[in-house]
PDB file of N, CA and C in Angstrom:
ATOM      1  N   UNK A   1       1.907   3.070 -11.822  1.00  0.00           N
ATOM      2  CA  UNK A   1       1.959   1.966 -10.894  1.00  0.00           C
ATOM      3  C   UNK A   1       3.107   1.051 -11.300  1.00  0.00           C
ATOM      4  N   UNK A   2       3.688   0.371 -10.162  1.00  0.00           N
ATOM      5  CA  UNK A   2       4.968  -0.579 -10.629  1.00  0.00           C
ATOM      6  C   UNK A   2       4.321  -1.822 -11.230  1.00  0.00           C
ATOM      7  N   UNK A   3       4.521  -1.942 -12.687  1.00  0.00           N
ATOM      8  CA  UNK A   3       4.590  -3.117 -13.391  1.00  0.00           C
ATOM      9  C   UNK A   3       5.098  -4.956 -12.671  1.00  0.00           C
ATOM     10  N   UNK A   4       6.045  -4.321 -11.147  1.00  0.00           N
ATOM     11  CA  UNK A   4       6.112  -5.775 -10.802  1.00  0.00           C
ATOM     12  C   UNK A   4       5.044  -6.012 -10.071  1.00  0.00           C
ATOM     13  N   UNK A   5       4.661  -4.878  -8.783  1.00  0.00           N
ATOM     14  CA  UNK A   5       3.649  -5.419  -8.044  1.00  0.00           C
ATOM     15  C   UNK A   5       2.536  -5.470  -8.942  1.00  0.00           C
ATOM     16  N   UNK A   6       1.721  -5.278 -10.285  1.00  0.00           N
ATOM     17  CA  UNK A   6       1.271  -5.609 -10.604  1.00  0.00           C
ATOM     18  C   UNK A   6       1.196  -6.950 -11.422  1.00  0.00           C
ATOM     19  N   UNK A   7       2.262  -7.491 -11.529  1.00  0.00           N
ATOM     20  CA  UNK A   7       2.542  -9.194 -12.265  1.00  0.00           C
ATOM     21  C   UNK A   7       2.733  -9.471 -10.953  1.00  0.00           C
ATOM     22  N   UNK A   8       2.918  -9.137  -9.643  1.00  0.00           N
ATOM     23  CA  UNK A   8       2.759 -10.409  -8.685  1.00  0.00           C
ATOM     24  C   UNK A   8       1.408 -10.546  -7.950  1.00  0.00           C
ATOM     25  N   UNK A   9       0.252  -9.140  -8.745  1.00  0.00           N
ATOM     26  CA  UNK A   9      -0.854 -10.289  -8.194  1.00  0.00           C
ATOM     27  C   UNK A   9      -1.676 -10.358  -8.730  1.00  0.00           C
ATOM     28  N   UNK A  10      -1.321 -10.497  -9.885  1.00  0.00           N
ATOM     29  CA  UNK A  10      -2.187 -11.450 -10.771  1.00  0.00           C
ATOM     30  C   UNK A  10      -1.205 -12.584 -10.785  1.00  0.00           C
ATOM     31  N   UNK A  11      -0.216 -13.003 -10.812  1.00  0.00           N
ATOM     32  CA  UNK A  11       0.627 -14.145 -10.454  1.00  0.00           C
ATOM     33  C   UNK A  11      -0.175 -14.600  -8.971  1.00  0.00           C
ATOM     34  N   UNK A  12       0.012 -14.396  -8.254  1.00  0.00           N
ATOM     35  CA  UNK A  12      -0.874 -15.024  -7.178  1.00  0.00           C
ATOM     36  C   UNK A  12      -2.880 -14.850  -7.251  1.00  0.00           C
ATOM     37  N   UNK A  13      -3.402 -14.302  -7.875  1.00  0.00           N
ATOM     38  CA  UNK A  13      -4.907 -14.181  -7.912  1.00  0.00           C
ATOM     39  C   UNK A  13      -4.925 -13.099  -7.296  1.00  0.00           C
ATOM     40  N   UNK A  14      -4.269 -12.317  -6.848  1.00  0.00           N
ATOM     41  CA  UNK A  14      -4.637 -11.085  -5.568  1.00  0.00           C
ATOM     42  C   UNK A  14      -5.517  -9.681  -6.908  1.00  0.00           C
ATOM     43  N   UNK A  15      -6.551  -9.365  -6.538  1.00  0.00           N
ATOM     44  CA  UNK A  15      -7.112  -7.582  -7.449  1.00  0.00           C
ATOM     45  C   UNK A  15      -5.863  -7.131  -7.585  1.00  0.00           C
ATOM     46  N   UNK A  16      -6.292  -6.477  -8.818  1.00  0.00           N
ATOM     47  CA  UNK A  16      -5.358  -5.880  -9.371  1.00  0.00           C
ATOM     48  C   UNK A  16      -5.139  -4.760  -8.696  1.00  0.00           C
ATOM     49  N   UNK A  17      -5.954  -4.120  -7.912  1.00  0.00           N
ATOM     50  CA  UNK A  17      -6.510  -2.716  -7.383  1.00  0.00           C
ATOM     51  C   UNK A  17      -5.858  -2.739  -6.217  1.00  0.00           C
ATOM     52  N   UNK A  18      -5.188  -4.197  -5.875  1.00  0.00           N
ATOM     53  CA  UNK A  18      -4.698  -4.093  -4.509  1.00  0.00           C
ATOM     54  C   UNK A  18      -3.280  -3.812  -4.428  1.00  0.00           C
ATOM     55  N   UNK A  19      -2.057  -4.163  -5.652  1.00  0.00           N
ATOM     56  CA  UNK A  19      -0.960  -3.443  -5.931  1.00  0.00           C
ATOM     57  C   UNK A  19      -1.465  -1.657  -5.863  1.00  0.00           C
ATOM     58  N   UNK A  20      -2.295  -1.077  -6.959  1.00  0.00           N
ATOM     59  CA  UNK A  20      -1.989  -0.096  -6.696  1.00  0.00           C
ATOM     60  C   UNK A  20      -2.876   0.743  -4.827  1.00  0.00           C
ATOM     61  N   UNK A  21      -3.472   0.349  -4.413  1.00  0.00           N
ATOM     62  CA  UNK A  21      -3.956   0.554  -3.371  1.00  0.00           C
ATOM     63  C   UNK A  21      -2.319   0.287  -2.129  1.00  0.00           C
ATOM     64  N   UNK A  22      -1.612  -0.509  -2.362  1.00  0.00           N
ATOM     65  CA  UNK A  22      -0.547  -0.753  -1.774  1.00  0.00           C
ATOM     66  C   UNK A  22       0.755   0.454  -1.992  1.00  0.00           C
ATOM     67  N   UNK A  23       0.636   0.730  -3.677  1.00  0.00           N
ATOM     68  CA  UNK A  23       1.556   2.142  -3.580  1.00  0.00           C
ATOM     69  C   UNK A  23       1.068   2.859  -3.279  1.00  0.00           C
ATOM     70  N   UNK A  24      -0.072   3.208  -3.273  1.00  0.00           N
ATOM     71  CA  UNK A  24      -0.745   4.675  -2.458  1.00  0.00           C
ATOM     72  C   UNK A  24      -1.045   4.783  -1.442  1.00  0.00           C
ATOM     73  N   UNK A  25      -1.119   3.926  -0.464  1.00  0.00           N
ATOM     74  CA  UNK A  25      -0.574   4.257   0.754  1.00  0.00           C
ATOM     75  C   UNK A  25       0.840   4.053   1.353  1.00  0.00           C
ATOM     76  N   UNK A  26       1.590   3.247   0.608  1.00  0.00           N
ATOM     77  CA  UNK A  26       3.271   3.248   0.550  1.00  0.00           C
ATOM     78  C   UNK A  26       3.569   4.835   0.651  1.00  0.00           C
ATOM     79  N   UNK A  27       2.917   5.695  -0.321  1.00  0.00           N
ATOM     80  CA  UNK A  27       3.384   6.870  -0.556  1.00  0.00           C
ATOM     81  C   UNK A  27       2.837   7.493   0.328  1.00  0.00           C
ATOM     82  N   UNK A  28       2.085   7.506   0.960  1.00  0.00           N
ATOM     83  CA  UNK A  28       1.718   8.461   2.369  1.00  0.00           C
ATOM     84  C   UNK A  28       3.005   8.328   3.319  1.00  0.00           C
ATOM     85  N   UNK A  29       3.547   7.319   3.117  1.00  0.00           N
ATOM     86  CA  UNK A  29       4.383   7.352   4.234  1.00  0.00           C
ATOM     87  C   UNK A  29       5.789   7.142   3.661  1.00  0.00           C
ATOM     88  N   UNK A  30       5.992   7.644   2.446  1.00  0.00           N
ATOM     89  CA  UNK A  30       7.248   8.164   1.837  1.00  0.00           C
ATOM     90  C   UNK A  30       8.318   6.637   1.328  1.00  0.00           C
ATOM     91  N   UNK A  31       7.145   5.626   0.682  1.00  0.00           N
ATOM     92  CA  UNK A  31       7.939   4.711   0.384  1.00  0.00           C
ATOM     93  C   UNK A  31       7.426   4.375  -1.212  1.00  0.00           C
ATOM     94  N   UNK A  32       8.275   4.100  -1.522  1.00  0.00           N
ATOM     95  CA  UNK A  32       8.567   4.069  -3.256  1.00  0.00           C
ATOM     96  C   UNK A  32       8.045   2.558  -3.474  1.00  0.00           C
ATOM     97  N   UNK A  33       7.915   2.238  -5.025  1.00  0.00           N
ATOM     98  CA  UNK A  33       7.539   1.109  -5.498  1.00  0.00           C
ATOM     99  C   UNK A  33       8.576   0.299  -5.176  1.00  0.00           C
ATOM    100  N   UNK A  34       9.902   0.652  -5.383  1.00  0.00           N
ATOM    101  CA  UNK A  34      10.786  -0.160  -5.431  1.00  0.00           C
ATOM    102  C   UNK A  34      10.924  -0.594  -3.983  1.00  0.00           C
ATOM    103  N   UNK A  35      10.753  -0.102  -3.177  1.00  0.00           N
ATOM    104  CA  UNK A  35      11.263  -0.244  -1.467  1.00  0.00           C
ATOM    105  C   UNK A  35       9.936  -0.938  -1.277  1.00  0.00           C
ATOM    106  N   UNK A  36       8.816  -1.198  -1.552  1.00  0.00           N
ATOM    107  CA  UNK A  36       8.026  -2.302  -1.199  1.00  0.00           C
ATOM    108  C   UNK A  36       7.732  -3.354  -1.802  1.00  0.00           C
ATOM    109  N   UNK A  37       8.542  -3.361  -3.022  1.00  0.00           N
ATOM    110  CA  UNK A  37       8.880  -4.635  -3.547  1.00  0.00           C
ATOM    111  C   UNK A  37      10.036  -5.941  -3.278  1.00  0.00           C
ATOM    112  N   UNK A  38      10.842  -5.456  -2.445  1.00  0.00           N
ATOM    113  CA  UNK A  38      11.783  -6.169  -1.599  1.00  0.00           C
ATOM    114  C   UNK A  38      12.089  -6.016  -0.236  1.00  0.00           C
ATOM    115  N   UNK A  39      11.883  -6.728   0.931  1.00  0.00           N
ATOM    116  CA  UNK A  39      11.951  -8.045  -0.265  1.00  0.00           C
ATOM    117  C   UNK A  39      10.743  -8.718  -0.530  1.00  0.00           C
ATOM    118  N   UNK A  40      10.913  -9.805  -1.076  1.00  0.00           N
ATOM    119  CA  UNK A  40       9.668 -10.198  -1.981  1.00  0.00           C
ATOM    120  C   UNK A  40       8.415 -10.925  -1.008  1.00  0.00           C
ATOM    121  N   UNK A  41       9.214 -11.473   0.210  1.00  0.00           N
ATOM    122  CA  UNK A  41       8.266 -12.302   1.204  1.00  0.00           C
ATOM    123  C   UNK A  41       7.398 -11.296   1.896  1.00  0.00           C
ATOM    124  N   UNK A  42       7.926  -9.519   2.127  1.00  0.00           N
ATOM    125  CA  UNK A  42       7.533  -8.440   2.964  1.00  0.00           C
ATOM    126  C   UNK A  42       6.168  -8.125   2.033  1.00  0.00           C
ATOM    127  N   UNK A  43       6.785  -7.880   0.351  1.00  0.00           N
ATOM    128  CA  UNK A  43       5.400  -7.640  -0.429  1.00  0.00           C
ATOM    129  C   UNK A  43       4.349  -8.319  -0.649  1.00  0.00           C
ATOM    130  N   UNK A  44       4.701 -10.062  -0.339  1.00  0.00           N
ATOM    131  CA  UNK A  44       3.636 -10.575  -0.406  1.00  0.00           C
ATOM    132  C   UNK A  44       2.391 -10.951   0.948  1.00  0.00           C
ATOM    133  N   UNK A  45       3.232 -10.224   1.617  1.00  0.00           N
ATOM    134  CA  UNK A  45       2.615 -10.444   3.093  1.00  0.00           C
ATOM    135  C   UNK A  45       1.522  -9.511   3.161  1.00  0.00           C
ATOM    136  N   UNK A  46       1.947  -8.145   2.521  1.00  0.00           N
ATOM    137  CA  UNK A  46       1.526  -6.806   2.234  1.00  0.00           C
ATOM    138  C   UNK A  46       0.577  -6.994   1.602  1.00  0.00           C
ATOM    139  N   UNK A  47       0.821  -7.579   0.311  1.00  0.00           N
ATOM    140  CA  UNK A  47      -0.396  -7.758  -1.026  1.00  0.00           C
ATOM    141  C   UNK A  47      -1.187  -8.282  -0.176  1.00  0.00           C
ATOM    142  N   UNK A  48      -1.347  -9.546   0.122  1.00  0.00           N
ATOM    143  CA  UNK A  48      -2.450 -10.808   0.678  1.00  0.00           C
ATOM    144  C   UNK A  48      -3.179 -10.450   1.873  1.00  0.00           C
ATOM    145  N   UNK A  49      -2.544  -8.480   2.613  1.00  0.00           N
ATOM    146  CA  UNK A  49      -3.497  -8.353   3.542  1.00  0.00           C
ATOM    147  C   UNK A  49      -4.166  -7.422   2.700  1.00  0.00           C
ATOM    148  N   UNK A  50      -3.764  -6.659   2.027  1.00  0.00           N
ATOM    149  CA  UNK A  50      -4.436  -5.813   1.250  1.00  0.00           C
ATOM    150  C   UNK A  50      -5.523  -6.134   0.992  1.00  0.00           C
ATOM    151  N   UNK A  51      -5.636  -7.472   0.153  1.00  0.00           N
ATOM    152  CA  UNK A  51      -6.642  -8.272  -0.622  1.00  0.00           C
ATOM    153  C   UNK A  51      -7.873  -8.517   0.369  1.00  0.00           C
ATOM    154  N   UNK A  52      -7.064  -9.498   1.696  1.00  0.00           N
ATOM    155  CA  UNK A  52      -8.318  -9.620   2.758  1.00  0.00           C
ATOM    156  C   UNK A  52      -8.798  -8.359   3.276  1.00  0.00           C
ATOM    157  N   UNK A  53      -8.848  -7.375   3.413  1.00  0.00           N
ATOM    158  CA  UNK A  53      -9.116  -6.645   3.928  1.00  0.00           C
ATOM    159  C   UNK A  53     -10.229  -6.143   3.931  1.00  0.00           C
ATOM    160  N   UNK A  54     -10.999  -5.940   4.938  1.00  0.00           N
ATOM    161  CA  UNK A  54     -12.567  -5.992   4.629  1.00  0.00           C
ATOM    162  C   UNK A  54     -12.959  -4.345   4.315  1.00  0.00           C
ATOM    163  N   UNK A  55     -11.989  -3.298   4.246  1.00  0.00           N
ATOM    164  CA  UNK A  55     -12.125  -2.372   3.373  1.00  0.00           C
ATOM    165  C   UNK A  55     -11.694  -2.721   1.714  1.00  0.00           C
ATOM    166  N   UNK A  56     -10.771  -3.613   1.627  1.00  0.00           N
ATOM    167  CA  UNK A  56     -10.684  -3.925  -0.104  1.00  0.00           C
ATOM    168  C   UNK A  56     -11.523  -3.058  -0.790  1.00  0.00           C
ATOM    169  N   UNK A  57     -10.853  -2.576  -1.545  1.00  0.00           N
ATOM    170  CA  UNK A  57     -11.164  -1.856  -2.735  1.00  0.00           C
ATOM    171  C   UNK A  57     -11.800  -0.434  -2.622  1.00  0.00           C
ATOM    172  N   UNK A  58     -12.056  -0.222  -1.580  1.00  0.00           N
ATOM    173  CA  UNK A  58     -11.895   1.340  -1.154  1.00  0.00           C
ATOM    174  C   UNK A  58     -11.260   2.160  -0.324  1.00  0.00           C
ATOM    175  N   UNK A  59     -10.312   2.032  -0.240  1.00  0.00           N
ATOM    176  CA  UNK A  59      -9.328   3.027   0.192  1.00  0.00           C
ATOM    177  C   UNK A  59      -8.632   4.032  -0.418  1.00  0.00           C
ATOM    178  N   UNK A  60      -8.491   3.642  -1.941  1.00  0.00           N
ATOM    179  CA  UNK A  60      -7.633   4.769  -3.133  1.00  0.00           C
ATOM    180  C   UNK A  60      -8.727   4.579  -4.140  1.00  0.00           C
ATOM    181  N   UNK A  61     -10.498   4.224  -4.089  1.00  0.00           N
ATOM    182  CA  UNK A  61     -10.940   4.297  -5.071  1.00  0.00           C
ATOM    183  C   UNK A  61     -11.978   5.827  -5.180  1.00  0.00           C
ATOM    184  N   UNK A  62     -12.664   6.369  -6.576  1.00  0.00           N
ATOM    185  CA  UNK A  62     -13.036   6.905  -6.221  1.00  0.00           C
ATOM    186  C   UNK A  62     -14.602   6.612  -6.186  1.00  0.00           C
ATOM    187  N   UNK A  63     -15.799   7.593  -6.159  1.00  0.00           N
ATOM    188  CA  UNK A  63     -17.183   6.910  -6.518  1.00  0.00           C
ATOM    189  C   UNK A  63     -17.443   6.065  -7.210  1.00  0.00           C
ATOM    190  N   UNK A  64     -16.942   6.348  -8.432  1.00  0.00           N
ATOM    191  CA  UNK A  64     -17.124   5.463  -9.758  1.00  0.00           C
ATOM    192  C   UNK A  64     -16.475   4.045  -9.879  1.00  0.00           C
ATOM    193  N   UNK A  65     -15.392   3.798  -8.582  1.00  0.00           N
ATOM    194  CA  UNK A  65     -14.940   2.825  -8.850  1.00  0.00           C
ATOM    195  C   UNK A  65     -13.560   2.949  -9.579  1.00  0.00           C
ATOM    196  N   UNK A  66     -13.236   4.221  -9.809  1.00  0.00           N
ATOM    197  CA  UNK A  66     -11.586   4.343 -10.714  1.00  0.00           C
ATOM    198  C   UNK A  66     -10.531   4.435  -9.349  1.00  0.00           C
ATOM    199  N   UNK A  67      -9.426   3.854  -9.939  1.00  0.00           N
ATOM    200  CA  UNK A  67      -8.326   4.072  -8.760  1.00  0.00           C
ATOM    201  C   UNK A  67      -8.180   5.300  -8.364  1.00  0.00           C
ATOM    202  N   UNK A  68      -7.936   5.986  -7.135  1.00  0.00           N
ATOM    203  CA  UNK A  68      -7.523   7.345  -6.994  1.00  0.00           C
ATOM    204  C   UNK A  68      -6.721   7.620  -6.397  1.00  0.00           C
ATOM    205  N   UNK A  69      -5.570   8.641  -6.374  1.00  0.00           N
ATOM    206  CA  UNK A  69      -4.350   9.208  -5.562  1.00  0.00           C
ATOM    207  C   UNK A  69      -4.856   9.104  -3.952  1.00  0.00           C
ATOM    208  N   UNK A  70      -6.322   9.650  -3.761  1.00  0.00           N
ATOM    209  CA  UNK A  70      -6.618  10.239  -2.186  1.00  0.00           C
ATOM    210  C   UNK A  70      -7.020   9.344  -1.587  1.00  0.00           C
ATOM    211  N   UNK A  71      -6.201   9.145  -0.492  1.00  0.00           N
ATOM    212  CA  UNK A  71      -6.915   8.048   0.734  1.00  0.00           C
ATOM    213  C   UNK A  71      -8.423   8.406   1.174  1.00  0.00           C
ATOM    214  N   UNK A  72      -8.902   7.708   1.119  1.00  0.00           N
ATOM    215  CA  UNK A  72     -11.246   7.656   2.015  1.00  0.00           C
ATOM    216  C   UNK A  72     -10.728   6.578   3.322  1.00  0.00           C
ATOM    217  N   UNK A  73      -9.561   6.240   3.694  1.00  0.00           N
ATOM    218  CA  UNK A  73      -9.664   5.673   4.682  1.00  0.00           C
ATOM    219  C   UNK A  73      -8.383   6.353   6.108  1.00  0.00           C
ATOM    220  N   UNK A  74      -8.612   6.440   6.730  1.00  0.00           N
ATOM    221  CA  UNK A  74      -7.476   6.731   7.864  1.00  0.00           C
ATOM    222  C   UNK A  74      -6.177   5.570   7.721  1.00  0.00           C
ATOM    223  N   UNK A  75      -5.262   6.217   7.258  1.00  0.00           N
ATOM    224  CA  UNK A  75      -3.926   5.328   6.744  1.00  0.00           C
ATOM    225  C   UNK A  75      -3.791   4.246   8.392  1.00  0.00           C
ATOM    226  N   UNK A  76      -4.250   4.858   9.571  1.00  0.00           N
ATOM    227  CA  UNK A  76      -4.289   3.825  11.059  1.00  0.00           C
ATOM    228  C   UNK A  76      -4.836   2.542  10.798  1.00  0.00           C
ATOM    229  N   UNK A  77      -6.102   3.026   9.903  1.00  0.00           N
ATOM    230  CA  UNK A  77      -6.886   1.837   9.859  1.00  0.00           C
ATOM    231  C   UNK A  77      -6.668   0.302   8.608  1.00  0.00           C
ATOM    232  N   UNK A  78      -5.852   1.077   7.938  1.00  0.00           N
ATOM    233  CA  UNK A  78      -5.032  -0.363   6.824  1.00  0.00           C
ATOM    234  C   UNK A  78      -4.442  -1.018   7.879  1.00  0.00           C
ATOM    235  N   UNK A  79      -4.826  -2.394   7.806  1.00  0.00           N
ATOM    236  CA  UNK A  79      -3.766  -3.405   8.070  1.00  0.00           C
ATOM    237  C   UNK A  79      -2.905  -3.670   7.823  1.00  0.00           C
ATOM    238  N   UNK A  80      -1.823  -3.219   7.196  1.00  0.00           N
ATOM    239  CA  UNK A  80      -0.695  -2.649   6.799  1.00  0.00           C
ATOM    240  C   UNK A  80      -0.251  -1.893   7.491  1.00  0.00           C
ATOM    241  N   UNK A  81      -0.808  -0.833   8.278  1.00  0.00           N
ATOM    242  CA  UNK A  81      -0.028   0.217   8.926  1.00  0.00           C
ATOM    243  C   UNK A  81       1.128   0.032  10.325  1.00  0.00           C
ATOM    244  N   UNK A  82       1.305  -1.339  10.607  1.00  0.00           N
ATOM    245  CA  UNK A  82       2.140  -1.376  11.148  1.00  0.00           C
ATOM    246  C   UNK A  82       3.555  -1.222   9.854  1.00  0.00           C
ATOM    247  N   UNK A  83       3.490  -2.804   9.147  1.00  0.00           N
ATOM    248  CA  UNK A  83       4.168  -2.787   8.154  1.00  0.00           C
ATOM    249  C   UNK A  83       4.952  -1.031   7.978  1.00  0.00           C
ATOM    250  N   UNK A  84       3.992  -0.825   7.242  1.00  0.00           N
ATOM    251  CA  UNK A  84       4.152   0.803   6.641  1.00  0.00           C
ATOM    252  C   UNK A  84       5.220   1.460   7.323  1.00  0.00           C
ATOM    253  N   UNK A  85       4.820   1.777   8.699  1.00  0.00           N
ATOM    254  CA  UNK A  85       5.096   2.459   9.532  1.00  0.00           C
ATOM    255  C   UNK A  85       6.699   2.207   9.845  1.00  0.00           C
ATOM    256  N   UNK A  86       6.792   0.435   9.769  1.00  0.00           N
ATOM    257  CA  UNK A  86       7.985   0.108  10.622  1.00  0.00           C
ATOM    258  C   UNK A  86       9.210   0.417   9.307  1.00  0.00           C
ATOM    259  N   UNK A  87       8.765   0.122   7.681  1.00  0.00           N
ATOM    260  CA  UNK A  87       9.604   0.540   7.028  1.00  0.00           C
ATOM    261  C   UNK A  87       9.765   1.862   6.700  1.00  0.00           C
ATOM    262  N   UNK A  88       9.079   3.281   7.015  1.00  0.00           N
ATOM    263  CA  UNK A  88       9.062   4.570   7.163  1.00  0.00           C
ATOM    264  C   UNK A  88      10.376   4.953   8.195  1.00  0.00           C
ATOM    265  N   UNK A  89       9.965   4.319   9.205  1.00  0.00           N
ATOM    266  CA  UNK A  89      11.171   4.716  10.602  1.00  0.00           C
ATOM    267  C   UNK A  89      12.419   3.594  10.146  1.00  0.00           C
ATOM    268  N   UNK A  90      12.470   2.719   9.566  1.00  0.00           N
ATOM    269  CA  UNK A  90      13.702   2.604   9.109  1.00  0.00           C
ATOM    270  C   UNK A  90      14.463   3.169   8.155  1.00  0.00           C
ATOM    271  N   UNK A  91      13.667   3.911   7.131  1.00  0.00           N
ATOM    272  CA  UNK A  91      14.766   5.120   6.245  1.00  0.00           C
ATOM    273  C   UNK A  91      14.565   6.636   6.560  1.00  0.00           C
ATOM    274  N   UNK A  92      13.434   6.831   8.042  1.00  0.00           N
ATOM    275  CA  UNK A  92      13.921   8.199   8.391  1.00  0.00           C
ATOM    276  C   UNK A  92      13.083   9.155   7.611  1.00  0.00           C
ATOM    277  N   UNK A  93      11.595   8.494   7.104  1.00  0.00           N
ATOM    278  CA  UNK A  93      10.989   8.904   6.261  1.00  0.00           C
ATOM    279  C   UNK A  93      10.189  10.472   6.546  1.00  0.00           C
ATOM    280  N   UNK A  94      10.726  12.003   5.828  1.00  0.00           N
ATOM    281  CA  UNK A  94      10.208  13.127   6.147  1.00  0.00           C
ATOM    282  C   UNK A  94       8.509  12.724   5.879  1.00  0.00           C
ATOM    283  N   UNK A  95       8.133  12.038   4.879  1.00  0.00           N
ATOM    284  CA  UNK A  95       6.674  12.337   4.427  1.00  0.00           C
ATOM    285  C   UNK A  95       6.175  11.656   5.410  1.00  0.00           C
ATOM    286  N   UNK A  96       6.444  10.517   5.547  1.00  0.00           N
ATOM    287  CA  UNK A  96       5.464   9.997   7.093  1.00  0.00           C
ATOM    288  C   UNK A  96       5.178  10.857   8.296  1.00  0.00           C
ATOM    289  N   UNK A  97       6.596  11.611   9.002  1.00  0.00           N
ATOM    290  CA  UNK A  97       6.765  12.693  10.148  1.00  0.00           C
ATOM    291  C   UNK A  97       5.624  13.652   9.301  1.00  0.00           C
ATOM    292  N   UNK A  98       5.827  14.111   7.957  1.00  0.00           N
ATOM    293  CA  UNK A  98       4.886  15.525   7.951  1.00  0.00           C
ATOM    294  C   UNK A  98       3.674  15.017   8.099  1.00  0.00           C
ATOM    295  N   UNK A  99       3.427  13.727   7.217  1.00  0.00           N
ATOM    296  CA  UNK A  99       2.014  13.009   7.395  1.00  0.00           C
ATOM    297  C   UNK A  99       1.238  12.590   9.305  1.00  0.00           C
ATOM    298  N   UNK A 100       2.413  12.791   9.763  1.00  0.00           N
ATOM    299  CA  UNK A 100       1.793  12.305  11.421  1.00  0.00           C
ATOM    300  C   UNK A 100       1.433  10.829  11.374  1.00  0.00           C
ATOM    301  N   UNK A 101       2.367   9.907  10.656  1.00  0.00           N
ATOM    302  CA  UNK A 101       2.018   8.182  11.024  1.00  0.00           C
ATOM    303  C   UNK A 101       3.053   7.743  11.185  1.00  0.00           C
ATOM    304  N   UNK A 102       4.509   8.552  11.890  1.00  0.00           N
ATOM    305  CA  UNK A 102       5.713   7.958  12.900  1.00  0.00           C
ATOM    306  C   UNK A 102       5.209   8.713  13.855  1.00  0.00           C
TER     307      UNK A 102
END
C-alpha cells in the first residue's frame, strides 16, 4: 500500500482501511498509487467518500476483517466510481476496458 495515502488519513482521521480500500479499487480500473495521489484535492475528495460510505470497510475486506486484494462489492456501486472511471478514460486505461467499467 502507498505509504502517502496512508499518512494522509490518518493526517485527516479518515480508517486506515480506507487508503488501502481506495488502491484496490484504483487497481480494478488500472490506476496506480501514484496517479491517485495527485492531485492532492482529487485524493482527498476520494479518501473522505471512501470513509462515508455506508459500505466502509467492506469492499476489499475479508471475513475476518483482514484487508483483501478481491472486491465483495460491484466496483458500480463505490461512490467513487465516477471518479475512477473518469481518471481510467483519461489515460486510456486497458484494465478498466478488460474489467468492463469504461
Amino acid at each position: 500500500m502507498s505509504e502517502q495515502l496512508l499518512l494522509n488519513a490518518r493526517k485527516m482521521g479518515i480508517r486506515e482501511n480506507a487508503a488501502h480500500q481506495m488502491q484496490s479499487m484504483g487497481k480494478l480500473f488500472g490506476l496506480s498509487a501514484q496517479m491517485l495521489q495527485k492531485p492532492d484535492d482529487r485524493a482527498l475528495r476520494i479518501m473522505r467518500k471512501c470513509d462515508d460510505c455506508k459500505m466502509a470497510g467492506h469492499c476489499f475486506v475479508d471475513r475476518r476483517g483482514r484487508p483483501d486484494a478481491e472486491a465483495h462489492i460491484s466496483p458500480q456501486s463505490c461512490p467513487n466510481f465516477p471518479e475512477y472511471q473518469s481518471m481510467a478514460r483519461d489515460i486510456g486505461s486497458r484494465t478498466a476496458i478488460r474489467n468492463k467499467l469504461v
